[in-house]
N, C-alpha and C. Protein backbone atom coordinates (compact mmCIF):
# COMPACT_ATOMS: atom_id res chain seq x y z
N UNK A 1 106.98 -5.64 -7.47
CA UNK A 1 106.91 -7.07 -7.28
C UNK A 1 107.45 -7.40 -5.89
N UNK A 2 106.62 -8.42 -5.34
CA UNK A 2 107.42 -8.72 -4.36
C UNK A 2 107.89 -10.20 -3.96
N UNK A 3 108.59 -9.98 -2.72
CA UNK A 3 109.46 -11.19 -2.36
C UNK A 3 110.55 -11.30 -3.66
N UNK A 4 111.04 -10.39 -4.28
CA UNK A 4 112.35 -10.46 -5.45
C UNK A 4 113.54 -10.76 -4.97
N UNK A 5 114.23 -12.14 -5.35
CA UNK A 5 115.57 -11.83 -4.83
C UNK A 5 116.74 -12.02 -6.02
N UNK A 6 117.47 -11.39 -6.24
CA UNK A 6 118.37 -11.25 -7.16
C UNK A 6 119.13 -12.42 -7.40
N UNK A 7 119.61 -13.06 -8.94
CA UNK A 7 120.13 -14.19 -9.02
C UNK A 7 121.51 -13.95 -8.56
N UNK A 8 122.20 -14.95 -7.78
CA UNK A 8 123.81 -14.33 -7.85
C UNK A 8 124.61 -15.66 -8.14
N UNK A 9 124.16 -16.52 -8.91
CA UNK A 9 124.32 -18.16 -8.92
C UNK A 9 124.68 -18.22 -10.59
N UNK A 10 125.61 -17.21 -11.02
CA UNK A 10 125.74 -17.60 -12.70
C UNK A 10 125.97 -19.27 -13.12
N UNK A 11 125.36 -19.45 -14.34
CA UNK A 11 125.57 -20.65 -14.94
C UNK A 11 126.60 -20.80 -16.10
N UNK A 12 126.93 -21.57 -16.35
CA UNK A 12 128.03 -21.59 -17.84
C UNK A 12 127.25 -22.60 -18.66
N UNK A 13 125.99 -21.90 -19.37
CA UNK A 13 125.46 -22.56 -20.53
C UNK A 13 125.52 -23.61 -21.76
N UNK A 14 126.79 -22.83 -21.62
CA UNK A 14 127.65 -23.56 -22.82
C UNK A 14 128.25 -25.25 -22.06
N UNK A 15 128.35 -25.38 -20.97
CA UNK A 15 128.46 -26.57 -20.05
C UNK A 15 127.22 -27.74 -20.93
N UNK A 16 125.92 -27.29 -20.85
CA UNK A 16 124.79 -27.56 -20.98
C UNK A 16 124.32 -28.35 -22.76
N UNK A 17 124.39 -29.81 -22.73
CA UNK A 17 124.70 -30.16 -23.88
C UNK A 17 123.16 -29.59 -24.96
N UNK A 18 123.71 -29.14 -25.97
CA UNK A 18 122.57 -28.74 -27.17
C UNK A 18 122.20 -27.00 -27.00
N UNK A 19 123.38 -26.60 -25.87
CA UNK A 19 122.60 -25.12 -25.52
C UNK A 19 123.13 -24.34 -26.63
N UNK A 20 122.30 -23.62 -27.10
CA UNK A 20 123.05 -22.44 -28.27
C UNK A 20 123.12 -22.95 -29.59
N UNK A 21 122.48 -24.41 -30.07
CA UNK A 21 122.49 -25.26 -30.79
C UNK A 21 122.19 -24.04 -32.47
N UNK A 22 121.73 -22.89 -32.08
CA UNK A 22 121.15 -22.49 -32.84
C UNK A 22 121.59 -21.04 -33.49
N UNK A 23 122.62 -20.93 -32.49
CA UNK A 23 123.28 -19.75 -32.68
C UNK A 23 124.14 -19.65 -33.77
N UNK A 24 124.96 -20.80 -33.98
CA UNK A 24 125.56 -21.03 -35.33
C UNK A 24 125.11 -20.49 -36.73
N UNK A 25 125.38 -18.99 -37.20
CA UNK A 25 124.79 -18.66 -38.22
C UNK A 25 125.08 -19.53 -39.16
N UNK A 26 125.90 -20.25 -39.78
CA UNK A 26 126.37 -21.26 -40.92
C UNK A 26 125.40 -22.62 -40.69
N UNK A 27 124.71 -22.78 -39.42
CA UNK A 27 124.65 -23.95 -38.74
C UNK A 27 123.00 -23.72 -39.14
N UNK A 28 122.09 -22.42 -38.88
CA UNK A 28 120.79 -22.19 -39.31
C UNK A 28 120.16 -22.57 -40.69
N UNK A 29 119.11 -23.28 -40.52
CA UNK A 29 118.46 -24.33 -41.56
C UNK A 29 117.59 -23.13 -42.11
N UNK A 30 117.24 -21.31 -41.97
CA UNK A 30 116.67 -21.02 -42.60
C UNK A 30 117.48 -19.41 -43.04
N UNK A 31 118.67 -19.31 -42.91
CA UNK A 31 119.46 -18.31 -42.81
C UNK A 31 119.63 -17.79 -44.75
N UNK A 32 119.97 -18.89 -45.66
CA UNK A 32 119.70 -18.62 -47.02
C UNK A 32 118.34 -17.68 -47.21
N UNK A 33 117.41 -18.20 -46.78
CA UNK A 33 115.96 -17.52 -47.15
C UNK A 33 115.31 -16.44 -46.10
N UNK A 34 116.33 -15.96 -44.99
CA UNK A 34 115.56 -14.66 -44.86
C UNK A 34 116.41 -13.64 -44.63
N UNK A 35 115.85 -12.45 -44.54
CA UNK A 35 116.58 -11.66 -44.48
C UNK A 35 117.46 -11.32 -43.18
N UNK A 36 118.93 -11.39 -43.62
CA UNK A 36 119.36 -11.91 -42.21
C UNK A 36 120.08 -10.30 -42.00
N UNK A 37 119.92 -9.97 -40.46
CA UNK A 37 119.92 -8.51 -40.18
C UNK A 37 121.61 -8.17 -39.28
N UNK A 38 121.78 -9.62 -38.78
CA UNK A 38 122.88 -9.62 -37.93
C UNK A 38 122.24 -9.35 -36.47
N UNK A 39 121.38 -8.91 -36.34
CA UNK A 39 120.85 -8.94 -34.46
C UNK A 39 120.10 -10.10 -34.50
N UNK A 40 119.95 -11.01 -35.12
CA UNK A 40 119.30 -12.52 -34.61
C UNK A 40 119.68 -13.28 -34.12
N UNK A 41 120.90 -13.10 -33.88
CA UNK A 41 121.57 -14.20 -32.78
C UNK A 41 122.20 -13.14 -31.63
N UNK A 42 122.10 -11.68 -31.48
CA UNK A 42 122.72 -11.20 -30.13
C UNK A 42 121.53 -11.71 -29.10
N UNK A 43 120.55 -12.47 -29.53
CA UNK A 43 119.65 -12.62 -28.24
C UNK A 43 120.07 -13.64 -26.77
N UNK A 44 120.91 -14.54 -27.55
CA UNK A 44 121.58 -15.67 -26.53
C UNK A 44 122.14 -14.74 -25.57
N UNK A 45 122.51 -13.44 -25.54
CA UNK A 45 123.40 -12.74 -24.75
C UNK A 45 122.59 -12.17 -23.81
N UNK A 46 121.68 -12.49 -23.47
CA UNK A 46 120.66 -11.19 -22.74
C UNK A 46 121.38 -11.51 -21.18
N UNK A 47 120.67 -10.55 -20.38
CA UNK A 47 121.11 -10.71 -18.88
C UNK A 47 119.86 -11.34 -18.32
N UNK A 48 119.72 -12.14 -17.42
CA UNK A 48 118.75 -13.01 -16.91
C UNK A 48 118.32 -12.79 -15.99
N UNK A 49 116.34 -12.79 -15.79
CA UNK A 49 115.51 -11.72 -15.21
C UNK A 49 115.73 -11.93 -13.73
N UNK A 50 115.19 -10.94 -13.13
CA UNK A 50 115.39 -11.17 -11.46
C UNK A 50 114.47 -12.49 -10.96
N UNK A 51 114.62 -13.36 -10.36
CA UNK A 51 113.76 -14.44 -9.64
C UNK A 51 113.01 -14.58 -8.70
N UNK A 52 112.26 -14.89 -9.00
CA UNK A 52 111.34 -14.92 -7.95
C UNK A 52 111.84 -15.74 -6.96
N UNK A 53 111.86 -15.69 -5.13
CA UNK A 53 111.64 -15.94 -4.37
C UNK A 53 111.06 -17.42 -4.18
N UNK A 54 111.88 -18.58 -3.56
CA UNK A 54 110.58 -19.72 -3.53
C UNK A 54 110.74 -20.02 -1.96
N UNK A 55 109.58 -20.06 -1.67
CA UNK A 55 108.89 -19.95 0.04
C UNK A 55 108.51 -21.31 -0.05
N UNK A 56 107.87 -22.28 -1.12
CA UNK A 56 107.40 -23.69 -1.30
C UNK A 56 108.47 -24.19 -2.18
N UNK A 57 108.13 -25.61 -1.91
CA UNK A 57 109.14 -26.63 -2.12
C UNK A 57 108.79 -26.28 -3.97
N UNK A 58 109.63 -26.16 -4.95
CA UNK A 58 109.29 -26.21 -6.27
C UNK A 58 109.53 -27.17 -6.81
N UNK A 59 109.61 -28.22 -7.97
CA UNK A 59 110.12 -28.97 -8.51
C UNK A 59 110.53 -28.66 -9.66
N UNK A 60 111.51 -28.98 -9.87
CA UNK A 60 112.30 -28.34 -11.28
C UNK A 60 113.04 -29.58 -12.09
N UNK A 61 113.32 -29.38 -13.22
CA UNK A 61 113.47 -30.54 -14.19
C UNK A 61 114.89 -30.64 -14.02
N UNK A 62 115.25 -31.90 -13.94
CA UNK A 62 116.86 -31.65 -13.56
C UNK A 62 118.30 -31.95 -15.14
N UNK A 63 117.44 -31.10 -16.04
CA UNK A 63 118.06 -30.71 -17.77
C UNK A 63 118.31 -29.61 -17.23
N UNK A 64 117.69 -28.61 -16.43
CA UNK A 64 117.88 -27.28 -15.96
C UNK A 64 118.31 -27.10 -14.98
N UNK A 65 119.33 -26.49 -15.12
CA UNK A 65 120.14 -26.14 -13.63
C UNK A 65 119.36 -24.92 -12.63
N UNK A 66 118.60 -23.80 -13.69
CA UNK A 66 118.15 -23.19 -12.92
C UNK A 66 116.92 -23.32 -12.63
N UNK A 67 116.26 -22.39 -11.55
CA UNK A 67 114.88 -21.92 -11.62
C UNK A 67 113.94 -21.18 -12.42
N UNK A 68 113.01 -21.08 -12.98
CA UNK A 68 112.16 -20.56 -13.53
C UNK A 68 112.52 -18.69 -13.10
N UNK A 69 112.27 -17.61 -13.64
CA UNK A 69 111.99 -16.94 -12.92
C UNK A 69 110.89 -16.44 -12.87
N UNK A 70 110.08 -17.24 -13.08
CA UNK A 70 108.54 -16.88 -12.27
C UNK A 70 108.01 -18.30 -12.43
N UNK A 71 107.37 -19.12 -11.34
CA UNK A 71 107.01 -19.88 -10.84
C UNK A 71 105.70 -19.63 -10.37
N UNK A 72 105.23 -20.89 -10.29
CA UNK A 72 103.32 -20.96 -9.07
C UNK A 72 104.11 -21.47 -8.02
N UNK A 73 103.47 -20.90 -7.37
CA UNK A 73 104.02 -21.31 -5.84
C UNK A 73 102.32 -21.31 -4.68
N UNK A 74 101.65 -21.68 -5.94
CA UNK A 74 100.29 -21.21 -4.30
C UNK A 74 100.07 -22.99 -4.04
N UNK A 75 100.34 -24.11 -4.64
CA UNK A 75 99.78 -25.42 -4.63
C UNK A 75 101.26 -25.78 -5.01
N UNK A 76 101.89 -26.30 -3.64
CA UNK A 76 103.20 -27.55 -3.35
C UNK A 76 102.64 -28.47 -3.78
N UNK A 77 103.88 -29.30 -3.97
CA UNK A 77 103.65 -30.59 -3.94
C UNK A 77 103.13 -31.44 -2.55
N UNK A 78 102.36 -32.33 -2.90
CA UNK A 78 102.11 -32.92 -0.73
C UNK A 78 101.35 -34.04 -1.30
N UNK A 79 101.19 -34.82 -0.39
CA UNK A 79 100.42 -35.92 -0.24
C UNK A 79 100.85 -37.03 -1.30
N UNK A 80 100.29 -38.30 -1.47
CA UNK A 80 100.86 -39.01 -2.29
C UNK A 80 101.18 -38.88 -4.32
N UNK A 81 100.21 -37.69 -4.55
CA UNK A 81 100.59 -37.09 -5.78
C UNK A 81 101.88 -36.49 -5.70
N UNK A 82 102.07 -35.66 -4.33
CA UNK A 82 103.42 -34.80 -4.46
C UNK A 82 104.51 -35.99 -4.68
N UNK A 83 104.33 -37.27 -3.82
CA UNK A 83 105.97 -38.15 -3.82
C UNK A 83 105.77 -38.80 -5.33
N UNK A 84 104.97 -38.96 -5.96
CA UNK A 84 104.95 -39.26 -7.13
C UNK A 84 105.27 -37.92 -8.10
N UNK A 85 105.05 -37.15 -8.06
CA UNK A 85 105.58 -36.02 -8.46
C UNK A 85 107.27 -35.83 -8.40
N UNK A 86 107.45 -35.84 -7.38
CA UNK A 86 108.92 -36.06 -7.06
C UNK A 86 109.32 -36.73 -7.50
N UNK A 87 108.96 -38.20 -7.61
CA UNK A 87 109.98 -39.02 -8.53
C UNK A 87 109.79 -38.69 -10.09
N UNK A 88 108.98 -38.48 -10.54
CA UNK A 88 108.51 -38.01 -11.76
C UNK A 88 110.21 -37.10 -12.41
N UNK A 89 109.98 -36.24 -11.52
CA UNK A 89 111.12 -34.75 -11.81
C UNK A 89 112.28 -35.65 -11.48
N UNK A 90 112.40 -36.60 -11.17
CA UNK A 90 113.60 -37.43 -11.43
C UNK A 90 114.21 -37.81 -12.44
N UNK A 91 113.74 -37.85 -13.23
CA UNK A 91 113.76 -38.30 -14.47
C UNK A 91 114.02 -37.41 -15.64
N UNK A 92 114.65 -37.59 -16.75
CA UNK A 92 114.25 -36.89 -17.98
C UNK A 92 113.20 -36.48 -18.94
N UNK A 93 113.25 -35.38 -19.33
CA UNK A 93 111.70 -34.65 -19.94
C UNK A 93 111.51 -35.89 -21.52
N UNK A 94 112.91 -36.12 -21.57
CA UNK A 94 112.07 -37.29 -22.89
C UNK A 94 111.93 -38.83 -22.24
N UNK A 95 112.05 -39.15 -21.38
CA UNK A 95 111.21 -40.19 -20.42
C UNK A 95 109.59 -40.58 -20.42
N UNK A 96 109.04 -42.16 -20.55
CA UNK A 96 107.74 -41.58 -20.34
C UNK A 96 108.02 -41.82 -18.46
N UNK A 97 108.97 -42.73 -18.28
CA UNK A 97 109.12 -42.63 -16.51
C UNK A 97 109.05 -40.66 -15.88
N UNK A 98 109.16 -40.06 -16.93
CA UNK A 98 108.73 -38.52 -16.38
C UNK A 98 107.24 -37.61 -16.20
N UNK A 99 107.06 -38.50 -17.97
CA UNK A 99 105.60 -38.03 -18.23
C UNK A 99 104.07 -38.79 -17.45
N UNK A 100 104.48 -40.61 -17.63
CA UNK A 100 103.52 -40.72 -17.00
C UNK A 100 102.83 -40.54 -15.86
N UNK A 101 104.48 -40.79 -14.93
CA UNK A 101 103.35 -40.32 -13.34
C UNK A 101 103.33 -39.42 -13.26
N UNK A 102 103.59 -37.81 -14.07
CA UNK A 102 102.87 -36.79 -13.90
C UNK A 102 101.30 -36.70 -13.97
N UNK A 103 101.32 -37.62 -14.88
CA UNK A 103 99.36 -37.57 -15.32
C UNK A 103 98.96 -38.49 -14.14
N UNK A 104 99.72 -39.55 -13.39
CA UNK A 104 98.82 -39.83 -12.68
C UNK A 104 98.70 -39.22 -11.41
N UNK A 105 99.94 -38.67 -11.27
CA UNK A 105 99.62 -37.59 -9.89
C UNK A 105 98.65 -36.49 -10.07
N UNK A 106 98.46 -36.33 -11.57
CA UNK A 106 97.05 -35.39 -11.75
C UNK A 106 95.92 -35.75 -11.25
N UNK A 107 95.73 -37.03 -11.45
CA UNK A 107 94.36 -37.73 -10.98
C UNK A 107 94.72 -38.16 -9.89
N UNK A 108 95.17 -38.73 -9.20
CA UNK A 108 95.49 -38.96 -7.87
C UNK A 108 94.88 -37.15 -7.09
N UNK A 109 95.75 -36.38 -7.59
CA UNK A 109 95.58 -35.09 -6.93
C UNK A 109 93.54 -34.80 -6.99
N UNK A 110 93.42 -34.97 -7.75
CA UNK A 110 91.87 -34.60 -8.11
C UNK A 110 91.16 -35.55 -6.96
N UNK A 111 91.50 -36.39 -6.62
CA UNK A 111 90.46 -37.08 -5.60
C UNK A 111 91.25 -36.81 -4.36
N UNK A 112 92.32 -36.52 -4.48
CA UNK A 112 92.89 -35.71 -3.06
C UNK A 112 92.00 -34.26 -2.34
N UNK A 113 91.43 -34.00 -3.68
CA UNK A 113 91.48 -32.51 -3.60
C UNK A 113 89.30 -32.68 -3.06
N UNK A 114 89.10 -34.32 -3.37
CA UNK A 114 88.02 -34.11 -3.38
C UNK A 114 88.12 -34.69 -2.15
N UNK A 115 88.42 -35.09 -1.90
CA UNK A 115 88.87 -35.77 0.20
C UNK A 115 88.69 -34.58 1.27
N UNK A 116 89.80 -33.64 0.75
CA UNK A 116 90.02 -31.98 1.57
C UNK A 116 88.75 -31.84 1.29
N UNK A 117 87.64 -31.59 0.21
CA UNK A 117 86.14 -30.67 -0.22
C UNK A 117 85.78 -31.50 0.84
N UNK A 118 85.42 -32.72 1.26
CA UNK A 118 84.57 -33.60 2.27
C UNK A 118 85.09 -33.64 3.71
N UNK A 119 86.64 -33.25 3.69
CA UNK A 119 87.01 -33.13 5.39
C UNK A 119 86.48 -31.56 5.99
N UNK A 120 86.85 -30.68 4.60
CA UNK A 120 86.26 -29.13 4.96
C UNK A 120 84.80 -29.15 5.27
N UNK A 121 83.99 -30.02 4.97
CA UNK A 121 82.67 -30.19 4.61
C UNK A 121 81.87 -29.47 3.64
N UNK A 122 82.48 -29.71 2.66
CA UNK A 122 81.90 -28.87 1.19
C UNK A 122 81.77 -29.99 0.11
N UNK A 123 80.55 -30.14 -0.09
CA UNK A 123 80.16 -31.09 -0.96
C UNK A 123 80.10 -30.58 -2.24
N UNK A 124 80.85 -31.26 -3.23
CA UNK A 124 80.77 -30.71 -4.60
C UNK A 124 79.89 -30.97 -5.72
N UNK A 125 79.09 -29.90 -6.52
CA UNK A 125 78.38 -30.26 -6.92
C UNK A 125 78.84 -31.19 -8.58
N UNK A 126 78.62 -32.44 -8.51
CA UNK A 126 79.08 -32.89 -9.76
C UNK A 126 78.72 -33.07 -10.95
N UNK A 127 76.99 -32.48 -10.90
CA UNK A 127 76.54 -32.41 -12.08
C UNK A 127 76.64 -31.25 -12.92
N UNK A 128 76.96 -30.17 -12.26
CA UNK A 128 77.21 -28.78 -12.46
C UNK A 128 78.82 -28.66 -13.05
N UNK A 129 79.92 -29.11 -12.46
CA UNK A 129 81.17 -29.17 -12.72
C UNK A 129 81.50 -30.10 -13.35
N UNK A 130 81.10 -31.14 -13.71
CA UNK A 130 81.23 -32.10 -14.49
C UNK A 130 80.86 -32.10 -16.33
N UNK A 131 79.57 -31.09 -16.02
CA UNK A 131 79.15 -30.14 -17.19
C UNK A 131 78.12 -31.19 -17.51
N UNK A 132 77.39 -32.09 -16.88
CA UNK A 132 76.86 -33.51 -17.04
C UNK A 132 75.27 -32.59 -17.88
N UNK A 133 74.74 -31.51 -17.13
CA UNK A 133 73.83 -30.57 -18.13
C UNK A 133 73.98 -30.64 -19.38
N UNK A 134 75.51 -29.95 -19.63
CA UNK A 134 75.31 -29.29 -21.15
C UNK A 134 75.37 -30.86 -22.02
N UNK A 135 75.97 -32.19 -21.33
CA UNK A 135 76.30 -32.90 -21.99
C UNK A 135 74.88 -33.83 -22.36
N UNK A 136 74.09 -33.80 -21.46
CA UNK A 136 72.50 -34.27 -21.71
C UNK A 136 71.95 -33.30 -22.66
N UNK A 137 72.03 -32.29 -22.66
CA UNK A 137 71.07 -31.50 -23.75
C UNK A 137 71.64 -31.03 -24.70
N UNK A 138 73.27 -31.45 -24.77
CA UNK A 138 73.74 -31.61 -26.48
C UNK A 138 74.76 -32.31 -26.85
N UNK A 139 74.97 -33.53 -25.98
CA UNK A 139 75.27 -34.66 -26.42
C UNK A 139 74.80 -35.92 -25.61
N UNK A 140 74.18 -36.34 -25.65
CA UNK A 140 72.91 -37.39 -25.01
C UNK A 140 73.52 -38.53 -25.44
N UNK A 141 73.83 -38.82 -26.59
CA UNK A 141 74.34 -40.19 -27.75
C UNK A 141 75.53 -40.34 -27.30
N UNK A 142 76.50 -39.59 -26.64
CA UNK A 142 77.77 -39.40 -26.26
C UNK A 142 77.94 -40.28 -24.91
N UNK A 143 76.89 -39.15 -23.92
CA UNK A 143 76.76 -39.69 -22.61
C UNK A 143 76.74 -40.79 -22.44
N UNK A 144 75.88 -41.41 -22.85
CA UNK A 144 75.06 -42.83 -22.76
C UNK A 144 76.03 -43.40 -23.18
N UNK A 145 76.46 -44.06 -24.47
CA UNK A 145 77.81 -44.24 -24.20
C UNK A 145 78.92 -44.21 -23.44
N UNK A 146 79.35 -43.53 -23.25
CA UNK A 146 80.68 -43.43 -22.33
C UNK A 146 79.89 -43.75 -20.53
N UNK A 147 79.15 -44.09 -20.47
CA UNK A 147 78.36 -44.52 -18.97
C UNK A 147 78.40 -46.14 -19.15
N UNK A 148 77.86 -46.48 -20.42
CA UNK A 148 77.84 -47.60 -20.76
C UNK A 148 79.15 -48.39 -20.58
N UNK A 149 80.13 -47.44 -21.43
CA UNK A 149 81.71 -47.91 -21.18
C UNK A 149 82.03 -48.30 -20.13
N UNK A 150 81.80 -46.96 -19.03
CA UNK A 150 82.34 -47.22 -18.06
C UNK A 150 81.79 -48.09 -17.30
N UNK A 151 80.73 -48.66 -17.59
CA UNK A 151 79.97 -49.78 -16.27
C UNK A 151 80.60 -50.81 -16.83
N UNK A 152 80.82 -50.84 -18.35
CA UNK A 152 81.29 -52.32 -18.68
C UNK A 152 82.50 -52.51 -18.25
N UNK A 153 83.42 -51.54 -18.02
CA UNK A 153 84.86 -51.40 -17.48
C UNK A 153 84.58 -51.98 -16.14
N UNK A 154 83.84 -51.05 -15.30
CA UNK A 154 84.21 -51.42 -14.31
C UNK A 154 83.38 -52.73 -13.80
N UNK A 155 82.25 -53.34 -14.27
CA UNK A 155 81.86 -54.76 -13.92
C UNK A 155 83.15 -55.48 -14.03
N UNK A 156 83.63 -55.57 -15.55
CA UNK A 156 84.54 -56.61 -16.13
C UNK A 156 85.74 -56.25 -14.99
N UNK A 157 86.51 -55.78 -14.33
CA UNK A 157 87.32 -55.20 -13.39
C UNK A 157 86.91 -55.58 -11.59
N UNK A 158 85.24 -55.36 -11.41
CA UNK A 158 85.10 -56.41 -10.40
C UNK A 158 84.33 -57.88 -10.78
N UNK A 159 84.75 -58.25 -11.80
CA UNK A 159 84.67 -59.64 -11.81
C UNK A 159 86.10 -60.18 -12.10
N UNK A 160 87.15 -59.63 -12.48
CA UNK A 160 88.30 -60.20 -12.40
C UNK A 160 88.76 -60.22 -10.91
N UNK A 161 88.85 -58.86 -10.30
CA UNK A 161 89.37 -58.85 -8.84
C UNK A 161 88.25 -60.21 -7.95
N UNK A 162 87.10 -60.99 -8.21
CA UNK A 162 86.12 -61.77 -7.60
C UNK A 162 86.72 -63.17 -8.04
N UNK A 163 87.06 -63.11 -9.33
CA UNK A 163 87.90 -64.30 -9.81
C UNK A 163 89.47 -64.57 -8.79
N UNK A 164 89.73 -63.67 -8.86
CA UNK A 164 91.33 -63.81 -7.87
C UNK A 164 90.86 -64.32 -6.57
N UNK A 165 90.02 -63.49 -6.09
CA UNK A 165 89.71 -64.24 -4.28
C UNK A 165 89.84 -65.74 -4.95
């Protein structure tokens, strides 16, 4: 493997509220009904894997003190999905202030990504990737619909923004 660099940053887990929540043999909701061996809880003890290397900016959830040790690192965060991203990881994982603008930096990112295809000059094909084929020749009743939707969406959307002028 490469780019490995060894953790040397121990954590004190037990700091970490709910960590080990489960280790409590008296405390286990299924310990009556199985066969309990005594090595089911030495697992909390393991030693923690070597880490990967981060060369790009990562974002990490801040419930976790550490890093992943293995991460994507080929697609940073950047552009206006990434600062929405960023604030996103601000937040707590039971937040929807965490969850939602993740999804919208998803879509944000997708027309980012289709900006770069048109500055590179690579036109994408959208009937092909869109799957708009398979969806005409085996779901037709579907299509039409959801086209329908969307024109009615978006008329009703520029006739409100025409109302405001």
């Amino acid at each position: 493997m490469k780019n490995v660099a060894i953790n040397t940053n121990p954590v004190n887990f037990k700091e970490i509220p709910g960590w080990g929540m489960d280790v409590d043999i008296e405390n286990e909701p299924t310990y009556p009904m199985k066969h309990y061996t005594g090595d089911d809880h030495s697992r909390s003890g393991y030693d923690r894997s070597i880490t990967q290397t981060r060369d790009v900016e990562i974002l990490m959830s801040n419930e976790r003190p550490q890093i992943s040790a293995v991460h994507g690192n080929t697609v940073p965060p950047s552009g206006l999905s990434g600062l929405i991203r960023r604030y996103a990881f601000q937040h707590s994982e039971d937040r929807y202030r965490h969850w939602l603008p993740l999804i919208l930096a998803d879509r944000i990112n997708m027309f980012e990504g289709l900006i770069e295809d048109f500055r590179k000059g690579y036109v994408p094909n959208f009937i092909e990737e869109r799957g708009l084929r398979m969806e005409v020749k085996h779901n037709l009743k579907g299509l039409v619909s959801k086209m329908i939707t969307t024109a009615a969406i978006g008329y009703g959307l520029y006739l409100l923004c025409r109302k405001r002028k």
